[in-house]
C-alpha atoms as a PDB file:
ATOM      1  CA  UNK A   1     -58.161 -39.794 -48.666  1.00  0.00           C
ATOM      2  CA  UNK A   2     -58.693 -39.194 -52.030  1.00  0.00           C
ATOM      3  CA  UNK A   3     -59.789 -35.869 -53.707  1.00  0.00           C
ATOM      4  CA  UNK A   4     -60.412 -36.186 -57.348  1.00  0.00           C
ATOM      5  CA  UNK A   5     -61.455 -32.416 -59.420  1.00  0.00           C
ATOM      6  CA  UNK A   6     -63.284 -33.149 -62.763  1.00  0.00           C
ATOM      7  CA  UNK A   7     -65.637 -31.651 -65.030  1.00  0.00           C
ATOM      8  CA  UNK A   8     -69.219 -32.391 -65.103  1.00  0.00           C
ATOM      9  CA  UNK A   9     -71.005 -32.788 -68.682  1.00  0.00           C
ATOM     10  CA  UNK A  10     -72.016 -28.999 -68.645  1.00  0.00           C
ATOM     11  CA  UNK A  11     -68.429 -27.524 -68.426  1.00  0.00           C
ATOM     12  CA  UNK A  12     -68.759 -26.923 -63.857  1.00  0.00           C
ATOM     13  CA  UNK A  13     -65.777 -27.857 -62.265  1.00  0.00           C
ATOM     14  CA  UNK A  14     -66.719 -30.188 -59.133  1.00  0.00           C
ATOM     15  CA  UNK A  15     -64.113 -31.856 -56.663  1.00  0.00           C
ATOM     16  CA  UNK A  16     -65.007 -35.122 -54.756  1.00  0.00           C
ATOM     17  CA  UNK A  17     -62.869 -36.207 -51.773  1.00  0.00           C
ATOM     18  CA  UNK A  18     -63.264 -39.568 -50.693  1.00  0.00           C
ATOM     19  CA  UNK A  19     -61.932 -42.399 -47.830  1.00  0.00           C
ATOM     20  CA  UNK A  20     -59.765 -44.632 -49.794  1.00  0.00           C
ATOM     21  CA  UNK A  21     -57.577 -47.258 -48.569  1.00  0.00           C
ATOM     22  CA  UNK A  22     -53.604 -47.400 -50.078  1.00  0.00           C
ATOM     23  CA  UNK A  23     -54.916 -50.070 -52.271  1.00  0.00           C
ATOM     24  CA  UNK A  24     -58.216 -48.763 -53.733  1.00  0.00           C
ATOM     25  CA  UNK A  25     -56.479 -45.407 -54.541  1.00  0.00           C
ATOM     26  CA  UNK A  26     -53.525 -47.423 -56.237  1.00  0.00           C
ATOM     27  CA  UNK A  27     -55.991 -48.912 -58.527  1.00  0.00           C
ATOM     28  CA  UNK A  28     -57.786 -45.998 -58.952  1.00  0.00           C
ATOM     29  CA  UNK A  29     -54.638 -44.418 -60.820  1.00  0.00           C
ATOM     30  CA  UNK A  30     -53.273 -47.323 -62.120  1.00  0.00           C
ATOM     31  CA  UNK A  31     -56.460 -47.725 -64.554  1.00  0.00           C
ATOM     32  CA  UNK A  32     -56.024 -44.236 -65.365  1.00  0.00           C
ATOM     33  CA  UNK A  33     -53.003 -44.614 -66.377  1.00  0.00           C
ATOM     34  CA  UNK A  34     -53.047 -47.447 -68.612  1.00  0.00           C
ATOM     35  CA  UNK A  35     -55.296 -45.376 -70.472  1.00  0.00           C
ATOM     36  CA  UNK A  36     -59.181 -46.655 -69.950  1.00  0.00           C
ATOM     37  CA  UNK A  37     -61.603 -43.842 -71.124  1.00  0.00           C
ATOM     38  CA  UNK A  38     -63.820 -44.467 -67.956  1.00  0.00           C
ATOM     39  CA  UNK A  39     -62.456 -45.380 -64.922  1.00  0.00           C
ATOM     40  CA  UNK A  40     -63.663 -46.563 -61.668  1.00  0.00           C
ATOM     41  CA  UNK A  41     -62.949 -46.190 -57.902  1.00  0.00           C
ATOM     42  CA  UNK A  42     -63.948 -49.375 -55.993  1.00  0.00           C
ATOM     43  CA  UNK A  43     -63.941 -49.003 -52.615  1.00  0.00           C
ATOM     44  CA  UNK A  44     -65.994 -50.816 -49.719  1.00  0.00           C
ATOM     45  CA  UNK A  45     -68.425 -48.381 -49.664  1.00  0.00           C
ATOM     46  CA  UNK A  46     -69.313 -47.616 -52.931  1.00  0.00           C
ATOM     47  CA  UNK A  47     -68.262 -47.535 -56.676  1.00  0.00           C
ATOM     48  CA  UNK A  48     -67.723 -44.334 -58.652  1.00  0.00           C
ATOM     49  CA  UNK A  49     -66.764 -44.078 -62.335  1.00  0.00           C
ATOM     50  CA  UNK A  50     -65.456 -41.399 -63.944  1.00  0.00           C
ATOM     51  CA  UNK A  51     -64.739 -40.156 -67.529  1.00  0.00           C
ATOM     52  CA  UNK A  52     -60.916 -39.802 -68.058  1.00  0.00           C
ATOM     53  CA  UNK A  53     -60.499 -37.192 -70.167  1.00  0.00           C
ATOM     54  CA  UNK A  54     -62.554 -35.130 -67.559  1.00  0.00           C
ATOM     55  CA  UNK A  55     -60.226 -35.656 -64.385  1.00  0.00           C
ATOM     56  CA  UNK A  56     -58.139 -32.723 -63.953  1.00  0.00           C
ATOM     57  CA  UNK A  57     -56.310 -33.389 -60.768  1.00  0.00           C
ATOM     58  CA  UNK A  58     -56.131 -36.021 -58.396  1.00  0.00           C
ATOM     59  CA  UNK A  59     -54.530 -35.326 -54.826  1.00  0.00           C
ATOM     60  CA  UNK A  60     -53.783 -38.298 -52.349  1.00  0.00           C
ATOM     61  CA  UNK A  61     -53.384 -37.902 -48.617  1.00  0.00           C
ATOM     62  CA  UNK A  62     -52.667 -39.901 -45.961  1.00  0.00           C
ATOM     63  CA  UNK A  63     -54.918 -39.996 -42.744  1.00  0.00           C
ATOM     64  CA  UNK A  64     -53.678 -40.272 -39.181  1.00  0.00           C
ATOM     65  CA  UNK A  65     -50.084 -38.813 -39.837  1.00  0.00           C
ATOM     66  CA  UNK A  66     -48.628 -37.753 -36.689  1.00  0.00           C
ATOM     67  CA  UNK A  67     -48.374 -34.108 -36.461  1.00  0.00           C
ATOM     68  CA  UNK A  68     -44.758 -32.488 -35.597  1.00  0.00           C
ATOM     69  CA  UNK A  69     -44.686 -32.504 -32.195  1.00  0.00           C
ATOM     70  CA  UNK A  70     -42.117 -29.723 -30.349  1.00  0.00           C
ATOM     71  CA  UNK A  71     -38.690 -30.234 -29.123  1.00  0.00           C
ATOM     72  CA  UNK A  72     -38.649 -31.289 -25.761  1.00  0.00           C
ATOM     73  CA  UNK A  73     -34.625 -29.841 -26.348  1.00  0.00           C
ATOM     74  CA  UNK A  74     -33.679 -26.021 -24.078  1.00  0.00           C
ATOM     75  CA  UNK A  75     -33.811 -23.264 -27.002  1.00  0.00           C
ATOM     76  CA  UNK A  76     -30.766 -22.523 -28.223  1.00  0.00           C
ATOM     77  CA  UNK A  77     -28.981 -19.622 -26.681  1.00  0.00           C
ATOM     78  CA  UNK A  78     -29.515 -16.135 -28.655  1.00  0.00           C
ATOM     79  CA  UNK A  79     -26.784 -15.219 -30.938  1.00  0.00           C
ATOM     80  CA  UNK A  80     -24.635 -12.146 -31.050  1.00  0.00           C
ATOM     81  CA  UNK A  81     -26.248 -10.973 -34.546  1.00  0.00           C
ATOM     82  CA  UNK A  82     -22.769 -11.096 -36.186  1.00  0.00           C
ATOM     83  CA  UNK A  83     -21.336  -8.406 -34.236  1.00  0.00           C
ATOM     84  CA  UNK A  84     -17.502  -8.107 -33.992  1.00  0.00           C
ATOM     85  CA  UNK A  85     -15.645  -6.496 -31.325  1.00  0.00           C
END
């Protein structure tokens, strides 16, 4: 997924968050960064252009990441707290 925060024309701030493949969001920022004023997502669904200079952040996450699953290990035994005899 990508979420992309701009500015529209009359100074809001909006944010946009939208089902990207690896490869669509790669090309996404690669055009950005090589500088063109307007760039444009392509993805299956649909196309979206934005200015450049009005992009303010651009956050990429990855879907179906396996959450941390627990330790199937015993707990480890409770220490003494430092205490010295």
């Amino acid at each position: 997924m990508l979420t992309i925060r701009y500015q529209w024309a009359d100074g809001e701030a909006n944010a946009k968050i939208f089902k990207v493949n690896e490869d669509e969001a790669y090309d996404f920022l690669t055009e950005l960064n090589e500088g063109a004023p307007f760039s444009a997502l392509i993805s299956k669904e649909q196309t979206v252009v934005f200015p450049a200079d009005k992009i303010y952040e651009i956050r990429i996450e990855k879907e179906n990441v396996p959450e941390v699953s627990k330790s199937k290990r015993e707990k480890a035994a409770k220490l003494d707290g430092g205490k010295t005899t």
